[in-house]
PDB file of N, CA and C in Angstrom:
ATOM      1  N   UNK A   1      -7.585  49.960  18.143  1.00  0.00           N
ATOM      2  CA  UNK A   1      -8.261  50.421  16.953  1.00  0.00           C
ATOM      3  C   UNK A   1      -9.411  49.460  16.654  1.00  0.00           C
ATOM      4  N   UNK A   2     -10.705  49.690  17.039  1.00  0.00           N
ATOM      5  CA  UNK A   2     -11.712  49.254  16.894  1.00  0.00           C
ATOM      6  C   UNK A   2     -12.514  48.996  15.533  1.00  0.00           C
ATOM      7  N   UNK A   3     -13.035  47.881  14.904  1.00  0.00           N
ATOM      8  CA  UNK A   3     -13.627  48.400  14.060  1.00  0.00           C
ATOM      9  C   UNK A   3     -14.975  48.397  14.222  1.00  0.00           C
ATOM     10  N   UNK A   4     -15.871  49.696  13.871  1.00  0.00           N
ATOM     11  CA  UNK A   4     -17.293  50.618  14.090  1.00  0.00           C
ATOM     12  C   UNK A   4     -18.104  49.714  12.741  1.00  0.00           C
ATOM     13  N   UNK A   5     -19.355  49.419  13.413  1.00  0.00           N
ATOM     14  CA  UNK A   5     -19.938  48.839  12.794  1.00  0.00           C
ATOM     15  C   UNK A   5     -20.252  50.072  11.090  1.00  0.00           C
ATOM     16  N   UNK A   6     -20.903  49.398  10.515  1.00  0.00           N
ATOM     17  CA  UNK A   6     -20.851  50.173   9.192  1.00  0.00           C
ATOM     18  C   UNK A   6     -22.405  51.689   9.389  1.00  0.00           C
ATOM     19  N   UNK A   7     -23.020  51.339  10.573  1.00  0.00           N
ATOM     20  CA  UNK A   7     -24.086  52.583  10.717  1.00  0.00           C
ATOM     21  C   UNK A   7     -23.191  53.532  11.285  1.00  0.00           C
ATOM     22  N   UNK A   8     -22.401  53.776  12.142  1.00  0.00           N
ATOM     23  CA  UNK A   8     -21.213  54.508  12.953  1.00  0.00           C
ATOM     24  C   UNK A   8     -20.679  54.996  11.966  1.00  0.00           C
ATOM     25  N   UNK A   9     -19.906  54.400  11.070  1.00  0.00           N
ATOM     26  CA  UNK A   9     -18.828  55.495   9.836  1.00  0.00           C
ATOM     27  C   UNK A   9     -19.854  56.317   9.399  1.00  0.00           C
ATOM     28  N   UNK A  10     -21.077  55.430   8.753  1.00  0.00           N
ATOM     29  CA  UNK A  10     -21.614  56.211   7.718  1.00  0.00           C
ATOM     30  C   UNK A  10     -22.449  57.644   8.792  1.00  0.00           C
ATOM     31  N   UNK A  11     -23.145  57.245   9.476  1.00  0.00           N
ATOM     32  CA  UNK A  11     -23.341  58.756  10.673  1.00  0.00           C
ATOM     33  C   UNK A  11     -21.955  59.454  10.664  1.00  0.00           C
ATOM     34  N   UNK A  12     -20.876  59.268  10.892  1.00  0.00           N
ATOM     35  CA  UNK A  12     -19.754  59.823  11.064  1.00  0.00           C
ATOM     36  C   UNK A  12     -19.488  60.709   9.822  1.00  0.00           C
ATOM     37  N   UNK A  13     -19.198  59.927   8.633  1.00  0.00           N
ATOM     38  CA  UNK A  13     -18.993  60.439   7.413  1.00  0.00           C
ATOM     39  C   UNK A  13     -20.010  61.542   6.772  1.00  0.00           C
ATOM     40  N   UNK A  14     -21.347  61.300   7.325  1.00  0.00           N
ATOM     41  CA  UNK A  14     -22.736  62.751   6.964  1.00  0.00           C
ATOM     42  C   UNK A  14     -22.679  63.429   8.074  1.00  0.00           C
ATOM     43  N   UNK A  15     -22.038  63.543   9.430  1.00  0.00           N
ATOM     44  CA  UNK A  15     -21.449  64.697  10.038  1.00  0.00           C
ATOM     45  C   UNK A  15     -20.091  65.171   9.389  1.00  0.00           C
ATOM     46  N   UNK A  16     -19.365  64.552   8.938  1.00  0.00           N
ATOM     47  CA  UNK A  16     -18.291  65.549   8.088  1.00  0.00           C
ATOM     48  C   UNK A  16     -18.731  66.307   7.301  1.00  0.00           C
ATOM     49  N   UNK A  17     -19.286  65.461   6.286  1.00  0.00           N
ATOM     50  CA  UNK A  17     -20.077  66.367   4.876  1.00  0.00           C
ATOM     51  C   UNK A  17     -20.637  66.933   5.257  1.00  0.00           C
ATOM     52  N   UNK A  18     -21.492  67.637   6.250  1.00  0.00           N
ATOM     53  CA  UNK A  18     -22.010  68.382   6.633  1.00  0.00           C
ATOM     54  C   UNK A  18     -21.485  69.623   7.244  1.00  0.00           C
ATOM     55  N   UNK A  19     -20.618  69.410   8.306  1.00  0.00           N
ATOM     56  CA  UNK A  19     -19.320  70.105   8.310  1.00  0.00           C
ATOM     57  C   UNK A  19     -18.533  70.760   7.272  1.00  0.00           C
ATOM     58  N   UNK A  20     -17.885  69.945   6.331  1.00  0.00           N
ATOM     59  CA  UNK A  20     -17.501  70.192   5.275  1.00  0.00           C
ATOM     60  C   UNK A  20     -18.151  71.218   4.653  1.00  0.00           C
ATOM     61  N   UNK A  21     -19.530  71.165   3.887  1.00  0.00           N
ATOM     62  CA  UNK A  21     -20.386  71.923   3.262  1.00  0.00           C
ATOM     63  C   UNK A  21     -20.740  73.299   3.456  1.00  0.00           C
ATOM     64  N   UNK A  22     -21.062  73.344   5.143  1.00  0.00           N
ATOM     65  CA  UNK A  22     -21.961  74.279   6.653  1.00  0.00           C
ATOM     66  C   UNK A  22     -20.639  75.148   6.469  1.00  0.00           C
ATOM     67  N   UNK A  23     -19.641  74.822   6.869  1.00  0.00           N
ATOM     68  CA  UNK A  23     -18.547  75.715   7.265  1.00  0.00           C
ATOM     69  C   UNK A  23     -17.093  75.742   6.615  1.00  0.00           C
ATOM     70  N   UNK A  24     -16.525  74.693   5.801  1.00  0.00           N
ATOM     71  CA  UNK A  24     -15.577  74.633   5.234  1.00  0.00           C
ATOM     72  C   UNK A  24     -15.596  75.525   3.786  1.00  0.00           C
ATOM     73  N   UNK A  25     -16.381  74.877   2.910  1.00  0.00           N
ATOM     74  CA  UNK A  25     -16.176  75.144   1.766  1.00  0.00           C
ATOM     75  C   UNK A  25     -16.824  76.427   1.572  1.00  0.00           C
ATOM     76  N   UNK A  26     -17.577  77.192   1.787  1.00  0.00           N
ATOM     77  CA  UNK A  26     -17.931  78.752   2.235  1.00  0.00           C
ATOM     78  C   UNK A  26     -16.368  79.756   2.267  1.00  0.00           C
ATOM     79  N   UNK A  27     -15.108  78.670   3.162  1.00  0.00           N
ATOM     80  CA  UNK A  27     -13.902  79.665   3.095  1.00  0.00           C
ATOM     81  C   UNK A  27     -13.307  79.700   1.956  1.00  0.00           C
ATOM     82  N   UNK A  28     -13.633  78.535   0.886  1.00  0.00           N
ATOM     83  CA  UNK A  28     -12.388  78.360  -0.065  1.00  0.00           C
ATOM     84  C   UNK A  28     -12.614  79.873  -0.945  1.00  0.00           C
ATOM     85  N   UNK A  29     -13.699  80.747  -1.383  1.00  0.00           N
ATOM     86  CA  UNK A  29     -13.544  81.788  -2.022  1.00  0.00           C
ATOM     87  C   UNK A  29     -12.288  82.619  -1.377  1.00  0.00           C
ATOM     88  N   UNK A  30     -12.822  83.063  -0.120  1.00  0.00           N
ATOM     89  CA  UNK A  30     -11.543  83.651   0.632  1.00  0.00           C
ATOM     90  C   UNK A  30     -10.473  83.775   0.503  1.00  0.00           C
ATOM     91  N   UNK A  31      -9.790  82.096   0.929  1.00  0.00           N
ATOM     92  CA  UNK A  31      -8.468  81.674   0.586  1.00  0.00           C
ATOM     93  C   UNK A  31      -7.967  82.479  -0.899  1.00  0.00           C
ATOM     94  N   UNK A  32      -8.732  81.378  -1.847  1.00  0.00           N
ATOM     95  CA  UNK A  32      -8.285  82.140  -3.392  1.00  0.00           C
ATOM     96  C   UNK A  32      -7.946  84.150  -3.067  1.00  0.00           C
ATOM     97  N   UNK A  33      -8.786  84.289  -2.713  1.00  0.00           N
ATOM     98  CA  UNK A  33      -8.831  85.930  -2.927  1.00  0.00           C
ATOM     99  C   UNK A  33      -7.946  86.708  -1.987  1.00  0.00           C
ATOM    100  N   UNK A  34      -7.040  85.838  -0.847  1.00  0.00           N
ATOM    101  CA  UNK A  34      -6.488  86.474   0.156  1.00  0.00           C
ATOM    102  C   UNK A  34      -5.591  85.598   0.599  1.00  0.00           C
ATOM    103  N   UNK A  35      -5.490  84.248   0.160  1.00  0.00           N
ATOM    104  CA  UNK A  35      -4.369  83.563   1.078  1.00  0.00           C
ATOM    105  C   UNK A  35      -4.967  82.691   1.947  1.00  0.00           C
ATOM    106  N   UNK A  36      -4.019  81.868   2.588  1.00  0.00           N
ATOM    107  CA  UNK A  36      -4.098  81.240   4.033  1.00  0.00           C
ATOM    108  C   UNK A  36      -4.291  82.499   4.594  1.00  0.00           C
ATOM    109  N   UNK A  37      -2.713  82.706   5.011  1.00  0.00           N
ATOM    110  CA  UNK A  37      -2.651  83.598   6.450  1.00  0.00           C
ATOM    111  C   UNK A  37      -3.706  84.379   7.025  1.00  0.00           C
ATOM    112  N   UNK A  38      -4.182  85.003   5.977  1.00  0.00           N
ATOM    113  CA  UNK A  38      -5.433  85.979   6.514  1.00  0.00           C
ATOM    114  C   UNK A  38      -6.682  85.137   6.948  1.00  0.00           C
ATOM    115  N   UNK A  39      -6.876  83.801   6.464  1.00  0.00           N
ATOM    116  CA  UNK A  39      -7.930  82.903   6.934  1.00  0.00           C
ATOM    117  C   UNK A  39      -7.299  81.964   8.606  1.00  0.00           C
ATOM    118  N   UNK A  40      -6.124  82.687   8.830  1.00  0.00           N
ATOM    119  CA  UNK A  40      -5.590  82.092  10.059  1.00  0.00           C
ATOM    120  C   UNK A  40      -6.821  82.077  11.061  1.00  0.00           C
ATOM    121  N   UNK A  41      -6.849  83.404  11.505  1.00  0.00           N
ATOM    122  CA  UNK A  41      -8.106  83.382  12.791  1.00  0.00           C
ATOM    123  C   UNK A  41      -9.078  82.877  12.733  1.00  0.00           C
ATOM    124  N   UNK A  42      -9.652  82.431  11.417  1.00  0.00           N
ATOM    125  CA  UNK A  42     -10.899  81.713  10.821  1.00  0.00           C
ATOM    126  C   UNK A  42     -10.461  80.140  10.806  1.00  0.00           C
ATOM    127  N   UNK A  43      -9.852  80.117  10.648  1.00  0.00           N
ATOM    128  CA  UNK A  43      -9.137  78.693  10.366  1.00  0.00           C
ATOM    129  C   UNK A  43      -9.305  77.711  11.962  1.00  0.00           C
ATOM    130  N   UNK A  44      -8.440  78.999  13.219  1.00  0.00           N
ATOM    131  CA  UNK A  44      -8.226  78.509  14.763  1.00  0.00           C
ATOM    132  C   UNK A  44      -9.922  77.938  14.927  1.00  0.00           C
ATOM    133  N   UNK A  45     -10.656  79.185  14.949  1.00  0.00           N
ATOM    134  CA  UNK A  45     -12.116  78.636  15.161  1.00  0.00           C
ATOM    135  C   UNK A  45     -12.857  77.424  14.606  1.00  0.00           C
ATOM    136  N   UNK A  46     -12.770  77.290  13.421  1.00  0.00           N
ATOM    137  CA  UNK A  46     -12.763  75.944  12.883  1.00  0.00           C
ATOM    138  C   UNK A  46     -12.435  75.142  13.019  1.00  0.00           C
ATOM    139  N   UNK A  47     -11.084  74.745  13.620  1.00  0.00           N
ATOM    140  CA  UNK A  47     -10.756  73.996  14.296  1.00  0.00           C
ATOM    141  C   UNK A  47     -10.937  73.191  15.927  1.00  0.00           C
ATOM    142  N   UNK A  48     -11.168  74.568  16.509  1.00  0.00           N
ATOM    143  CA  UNK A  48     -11.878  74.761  17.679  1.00  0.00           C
ATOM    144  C   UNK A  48     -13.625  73.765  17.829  1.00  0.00           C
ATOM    145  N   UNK A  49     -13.974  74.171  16.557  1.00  0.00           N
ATOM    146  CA  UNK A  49     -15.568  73.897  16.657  1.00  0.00           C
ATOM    147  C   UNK A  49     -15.220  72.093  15.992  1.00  0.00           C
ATOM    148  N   UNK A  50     -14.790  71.551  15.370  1.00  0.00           N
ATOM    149  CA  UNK A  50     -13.858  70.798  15.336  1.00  0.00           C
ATOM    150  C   UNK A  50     -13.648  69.720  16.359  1.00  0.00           C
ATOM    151  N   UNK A  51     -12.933  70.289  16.883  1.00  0.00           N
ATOM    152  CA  UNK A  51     -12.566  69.410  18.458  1.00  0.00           C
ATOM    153  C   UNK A  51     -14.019  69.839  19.117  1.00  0.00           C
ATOM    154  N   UNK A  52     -14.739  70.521  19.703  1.00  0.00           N
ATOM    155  CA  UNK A  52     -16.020  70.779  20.166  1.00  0.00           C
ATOM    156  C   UNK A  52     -16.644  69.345  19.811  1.00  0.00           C
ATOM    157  N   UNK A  53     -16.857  69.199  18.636  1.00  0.00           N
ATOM    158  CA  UNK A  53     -17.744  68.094  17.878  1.00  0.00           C
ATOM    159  C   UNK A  53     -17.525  67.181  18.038  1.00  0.00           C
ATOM    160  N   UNK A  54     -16.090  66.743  18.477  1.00  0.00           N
ATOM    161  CA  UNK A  54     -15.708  65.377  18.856  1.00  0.00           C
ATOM    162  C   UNK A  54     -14.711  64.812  17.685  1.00  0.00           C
ATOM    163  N   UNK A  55     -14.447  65.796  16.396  1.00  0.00           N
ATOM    164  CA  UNK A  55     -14.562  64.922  15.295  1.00  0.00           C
ATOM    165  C   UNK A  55     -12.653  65.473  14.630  1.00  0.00           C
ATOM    166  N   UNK A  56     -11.935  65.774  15.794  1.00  0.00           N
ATOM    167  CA  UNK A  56     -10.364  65.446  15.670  1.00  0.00           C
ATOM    168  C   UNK A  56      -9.629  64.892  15.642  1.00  0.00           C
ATOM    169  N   UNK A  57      -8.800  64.853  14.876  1.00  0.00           N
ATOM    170  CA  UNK A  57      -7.788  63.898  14.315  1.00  0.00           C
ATOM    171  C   UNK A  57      -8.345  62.395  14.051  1.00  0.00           C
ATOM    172  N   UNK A  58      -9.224  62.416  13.404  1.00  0.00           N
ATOM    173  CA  UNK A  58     -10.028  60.928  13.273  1.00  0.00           C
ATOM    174  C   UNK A  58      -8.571  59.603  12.843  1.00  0.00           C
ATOM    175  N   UNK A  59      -7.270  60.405  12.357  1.00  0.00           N
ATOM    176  CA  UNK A  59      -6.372  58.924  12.467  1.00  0.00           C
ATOM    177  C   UNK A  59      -5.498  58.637  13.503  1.00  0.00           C
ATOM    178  N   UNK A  60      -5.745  59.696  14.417  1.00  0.00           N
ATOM    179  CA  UNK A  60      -4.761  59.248  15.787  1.00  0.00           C
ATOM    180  C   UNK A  60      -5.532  58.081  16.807  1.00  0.00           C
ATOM    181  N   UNK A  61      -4.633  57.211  17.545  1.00  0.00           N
ATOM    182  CA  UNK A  61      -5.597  56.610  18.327  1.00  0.00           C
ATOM    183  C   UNK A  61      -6.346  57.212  19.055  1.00  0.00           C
ATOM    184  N   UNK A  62      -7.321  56.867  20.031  1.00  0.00           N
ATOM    185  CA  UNK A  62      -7.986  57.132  20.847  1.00  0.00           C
ATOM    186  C   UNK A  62      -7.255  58.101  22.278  1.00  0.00           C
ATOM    187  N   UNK A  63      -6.249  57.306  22.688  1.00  0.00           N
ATOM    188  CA  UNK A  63      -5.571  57.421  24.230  1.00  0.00           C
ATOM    189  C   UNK A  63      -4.600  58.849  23.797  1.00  0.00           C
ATOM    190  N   UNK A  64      -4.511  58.914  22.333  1.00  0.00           N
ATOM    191  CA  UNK A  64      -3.785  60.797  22.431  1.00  0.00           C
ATOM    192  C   UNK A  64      -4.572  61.721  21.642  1.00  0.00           C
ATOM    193  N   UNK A  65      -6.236  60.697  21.622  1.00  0.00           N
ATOM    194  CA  UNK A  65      -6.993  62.487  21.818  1.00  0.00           C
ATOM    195  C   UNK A  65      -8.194  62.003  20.250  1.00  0.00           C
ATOM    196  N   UNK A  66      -7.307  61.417  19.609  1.00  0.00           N
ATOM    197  CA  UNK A  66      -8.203  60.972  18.453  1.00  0.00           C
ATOM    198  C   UNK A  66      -9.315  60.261  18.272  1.00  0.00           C
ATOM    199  N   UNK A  67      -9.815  59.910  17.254  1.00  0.00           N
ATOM    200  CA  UNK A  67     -11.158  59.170  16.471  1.00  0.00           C
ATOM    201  C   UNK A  67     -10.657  57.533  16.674  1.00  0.00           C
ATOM    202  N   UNK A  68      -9.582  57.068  16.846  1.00  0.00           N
ATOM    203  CA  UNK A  68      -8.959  55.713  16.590  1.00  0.00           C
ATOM    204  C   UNK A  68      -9.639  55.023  15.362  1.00  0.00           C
ATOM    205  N   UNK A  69      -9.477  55.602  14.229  1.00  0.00           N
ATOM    206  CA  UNK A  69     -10.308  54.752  13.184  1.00  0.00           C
ATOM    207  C   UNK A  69      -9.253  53.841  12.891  1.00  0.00           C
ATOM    208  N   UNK A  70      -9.490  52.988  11.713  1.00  0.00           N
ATOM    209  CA  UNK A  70      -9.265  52.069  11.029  1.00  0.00           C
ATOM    210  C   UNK A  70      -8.370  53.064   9.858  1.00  0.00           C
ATOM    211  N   UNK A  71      -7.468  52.008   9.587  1.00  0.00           N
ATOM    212  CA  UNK A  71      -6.845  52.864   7.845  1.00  0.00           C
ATOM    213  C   UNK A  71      -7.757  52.815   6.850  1.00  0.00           C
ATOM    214  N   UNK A  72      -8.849  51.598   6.667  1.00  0.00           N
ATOM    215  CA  UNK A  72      -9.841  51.733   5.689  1.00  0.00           C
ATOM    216  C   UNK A  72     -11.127  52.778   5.975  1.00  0.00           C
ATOM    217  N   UNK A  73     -11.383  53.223   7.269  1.00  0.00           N
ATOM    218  CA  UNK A  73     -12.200  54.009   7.824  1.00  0.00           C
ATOM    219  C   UNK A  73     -11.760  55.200   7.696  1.00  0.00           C
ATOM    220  N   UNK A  74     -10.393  55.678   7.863  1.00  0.00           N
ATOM    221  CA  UNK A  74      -9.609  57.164   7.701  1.00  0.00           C
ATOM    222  C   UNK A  74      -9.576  57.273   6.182  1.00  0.00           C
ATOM    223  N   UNK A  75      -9.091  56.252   5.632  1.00  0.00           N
ATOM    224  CA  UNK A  75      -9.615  56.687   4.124  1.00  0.00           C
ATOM    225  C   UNK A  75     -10.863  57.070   3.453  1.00  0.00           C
ATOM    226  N   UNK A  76     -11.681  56.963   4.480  1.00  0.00           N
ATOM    227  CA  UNK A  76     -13.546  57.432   3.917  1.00  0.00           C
ATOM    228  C   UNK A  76     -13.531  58.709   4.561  1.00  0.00           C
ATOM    229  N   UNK A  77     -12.977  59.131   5.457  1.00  0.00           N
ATOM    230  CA  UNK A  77     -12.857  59.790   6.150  1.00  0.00           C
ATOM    231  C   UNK A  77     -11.797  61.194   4.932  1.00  0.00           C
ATOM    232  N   UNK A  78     -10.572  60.730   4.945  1.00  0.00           N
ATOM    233  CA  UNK A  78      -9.843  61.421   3.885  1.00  0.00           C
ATOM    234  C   UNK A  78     -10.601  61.657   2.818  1.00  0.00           C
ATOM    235  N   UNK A  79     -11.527  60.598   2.330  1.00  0.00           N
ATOM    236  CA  UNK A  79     -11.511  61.435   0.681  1.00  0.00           C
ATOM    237  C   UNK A  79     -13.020  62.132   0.876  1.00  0.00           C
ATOM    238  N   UNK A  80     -13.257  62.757   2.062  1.00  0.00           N
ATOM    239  CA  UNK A  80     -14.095  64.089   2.302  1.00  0.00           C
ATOM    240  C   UNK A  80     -13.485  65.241   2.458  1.00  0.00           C
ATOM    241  N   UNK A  81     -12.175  65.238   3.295  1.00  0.00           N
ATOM    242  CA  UNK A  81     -12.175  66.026   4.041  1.00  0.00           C
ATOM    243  C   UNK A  81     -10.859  66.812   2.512  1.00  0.00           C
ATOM    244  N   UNK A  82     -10.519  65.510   1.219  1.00  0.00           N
ATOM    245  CA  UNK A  82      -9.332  66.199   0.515  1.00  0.00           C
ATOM    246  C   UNK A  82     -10.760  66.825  -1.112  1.00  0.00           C
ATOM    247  N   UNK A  83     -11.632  66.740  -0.341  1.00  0.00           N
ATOM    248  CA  UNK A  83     -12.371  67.785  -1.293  1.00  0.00           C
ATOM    249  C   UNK A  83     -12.323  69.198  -1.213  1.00  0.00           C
ATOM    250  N   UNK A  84     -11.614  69.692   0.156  1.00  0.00           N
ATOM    251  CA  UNK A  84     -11.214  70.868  -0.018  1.00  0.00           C
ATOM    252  C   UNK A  84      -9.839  71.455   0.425  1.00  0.00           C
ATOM    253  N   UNK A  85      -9.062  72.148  -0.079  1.00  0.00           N
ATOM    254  CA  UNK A  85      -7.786  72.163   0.321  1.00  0.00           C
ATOM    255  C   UNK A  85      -7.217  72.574   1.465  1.00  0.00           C
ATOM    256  N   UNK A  86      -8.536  72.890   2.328  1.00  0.00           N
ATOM    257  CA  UNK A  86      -8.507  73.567   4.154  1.00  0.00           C
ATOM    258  C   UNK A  86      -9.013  72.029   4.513  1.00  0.00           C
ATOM    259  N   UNK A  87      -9.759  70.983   3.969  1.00  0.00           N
ATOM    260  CA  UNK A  87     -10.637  69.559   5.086  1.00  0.00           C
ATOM    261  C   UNK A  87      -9.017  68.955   5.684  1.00  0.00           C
ATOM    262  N   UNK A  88      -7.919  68.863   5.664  1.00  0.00           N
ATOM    263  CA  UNK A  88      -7.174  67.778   6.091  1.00  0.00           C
ATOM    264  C   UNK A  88      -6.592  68.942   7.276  1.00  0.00           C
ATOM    265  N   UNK A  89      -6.176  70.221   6.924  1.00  0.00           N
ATOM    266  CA  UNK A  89      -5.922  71.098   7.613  1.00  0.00           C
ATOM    267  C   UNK A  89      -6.898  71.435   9.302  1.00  0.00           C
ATOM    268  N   UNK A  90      -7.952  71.257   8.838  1.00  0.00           N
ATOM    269  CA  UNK A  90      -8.686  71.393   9.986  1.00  0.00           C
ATOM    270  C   UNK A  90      -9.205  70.382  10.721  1.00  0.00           C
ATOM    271  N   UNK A  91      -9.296  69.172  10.267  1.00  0.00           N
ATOM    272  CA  UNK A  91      -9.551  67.854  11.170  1.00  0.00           C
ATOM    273  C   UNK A  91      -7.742  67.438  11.859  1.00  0.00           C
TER     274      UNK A  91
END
């Protein structure tokens, strides 16, 4: 578990929010109006694009697939992704 100099998180952290913004929070009307389940197939893809980006499971180590952050780095990381009640679900 490396720690990333402070230009690395913060690039890291304005590709989430961006993420976040672009494609997450667009579903939360949905959800309200229909549920999870029905945002399932929407959900896989998101996830999909997700891992595409590089930007999965940012608290697992590295060697099973993850971001290997820091606990103080996953926490900058967390309090983006618990701005919406799908961000922890899909990273």
């Amino acid at each position: 578990m490396a720690v990333r100099a402070d230009q690395q998180i913060d690039a890291l952290l304005e590709q989430i929010r961006g993420f976040m913004r672009d494609e997450v929070y667009p579903l939360e009307a949905q959800l309200l109006r229909e549920g999870f389940g029905a945002l399932l197939p929407t959900l896989r893809e998101k996830r999909r694009l997700v891992k595409q980006l590089g930007l999965w499971a940012p608290h697992l180590p590295q060697e099973y697939g993850g971001l290997g952050l820091s606990l103080s780095e996953f926490g900058r990381v967390s309090e983006i992704l618990g701005t919406s009640p799908l961000g922890h679900f899909l990273f």
